[in-house]
Protein backbone atom coordinates (compact mmCIF):
# COMPACT_ATOMS: atom_id res chain seq x y z
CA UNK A 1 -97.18 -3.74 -23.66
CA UNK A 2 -98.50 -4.15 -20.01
CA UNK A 3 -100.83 -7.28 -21.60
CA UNK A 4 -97.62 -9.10 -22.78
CA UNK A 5 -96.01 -8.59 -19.44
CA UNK A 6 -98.63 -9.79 -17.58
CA UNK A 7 -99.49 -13.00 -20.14
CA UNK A 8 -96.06 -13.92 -20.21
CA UNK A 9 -96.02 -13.90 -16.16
CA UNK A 10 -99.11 -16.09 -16.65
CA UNK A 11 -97.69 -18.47 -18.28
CA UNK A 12 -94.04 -18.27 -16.89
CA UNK A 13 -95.49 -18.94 -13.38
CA UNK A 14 -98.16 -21.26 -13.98
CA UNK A 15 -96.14 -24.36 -14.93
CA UNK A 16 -92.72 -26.40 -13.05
CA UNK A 17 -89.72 -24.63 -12.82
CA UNK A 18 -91.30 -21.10 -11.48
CA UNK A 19 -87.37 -20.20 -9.90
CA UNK A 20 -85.60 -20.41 -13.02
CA UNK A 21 -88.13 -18.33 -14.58
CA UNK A 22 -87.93 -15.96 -11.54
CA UNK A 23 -84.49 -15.71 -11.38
CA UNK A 24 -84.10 -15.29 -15.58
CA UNK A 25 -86.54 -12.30 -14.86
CA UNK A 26 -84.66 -10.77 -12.10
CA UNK A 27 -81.53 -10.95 -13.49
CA UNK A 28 -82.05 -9.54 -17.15
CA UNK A 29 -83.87 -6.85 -15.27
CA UNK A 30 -81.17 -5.63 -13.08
CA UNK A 31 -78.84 -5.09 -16.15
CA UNK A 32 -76.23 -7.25 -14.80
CA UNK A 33 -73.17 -6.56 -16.79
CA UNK A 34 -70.19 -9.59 -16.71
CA UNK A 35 -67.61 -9.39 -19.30
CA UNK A 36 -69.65 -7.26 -20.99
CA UNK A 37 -72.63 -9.62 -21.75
CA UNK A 38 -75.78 -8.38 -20.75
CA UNK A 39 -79.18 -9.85 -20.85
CA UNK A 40 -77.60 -13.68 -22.04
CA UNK A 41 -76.98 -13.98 -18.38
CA UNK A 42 -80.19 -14.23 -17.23
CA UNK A 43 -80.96 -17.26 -19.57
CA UNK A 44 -78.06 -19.00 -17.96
CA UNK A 45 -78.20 -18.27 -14.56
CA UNK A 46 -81.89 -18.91 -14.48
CA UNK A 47 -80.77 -22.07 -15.69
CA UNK A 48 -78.62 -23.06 -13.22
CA UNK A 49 -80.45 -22.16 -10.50
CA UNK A 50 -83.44 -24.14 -12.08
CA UNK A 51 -81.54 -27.28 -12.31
CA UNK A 52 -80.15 -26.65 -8.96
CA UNK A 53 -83.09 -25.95 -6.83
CA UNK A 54 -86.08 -28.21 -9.46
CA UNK A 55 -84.19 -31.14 -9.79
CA UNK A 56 -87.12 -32.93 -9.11
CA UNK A 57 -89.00 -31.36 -12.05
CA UNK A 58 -86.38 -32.34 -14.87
CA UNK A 59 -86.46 -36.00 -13.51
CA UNK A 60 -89.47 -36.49 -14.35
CA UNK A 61 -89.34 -35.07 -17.86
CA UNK A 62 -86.42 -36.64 -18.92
C-alpha cells in the first residue's frame, strides 16, 4: 500500500499543475464534509485552485 502512495506522489508531483494535485490530496484527506459530499470535493477544489494559481500551464496545453 505504502508503494502506491509513494508512486502515485511520484508521478502526481513530477509533472505541471503540482497545486491542484496538492490541494486534491489535502482536501480528500481531511474528510471535508459539505452538504454531505465527501471525497468529490477534493477533485473540484483541486481544480479550481489549479486553474486559478497554473493558468499558465493550461495555456499552453490548450
Amino acid at each position: 500500500m505504502l508503494k502506491a502512495l509513494q508512486q502515485t506522489f511520484v508521478t502526481a508531483f513530477s509533472t505541471t499543475c503540482t497545486m491542484g494535485s496538492m490541494a486534491t490530496f489535502v482536501v480528500t484527506v481531511s474528510d471535508m464534509n459539505l452538504l454531505n459530499i465527501h471525497a468529490a470535493w477534493g477533485g473540484l477544489i483541486g481544480y479550481i485552485v489549479s486553474r486559478l494559481l497554473e493558468r499558465g500551464n493550461y495555456a499552453t496545453t490548450a
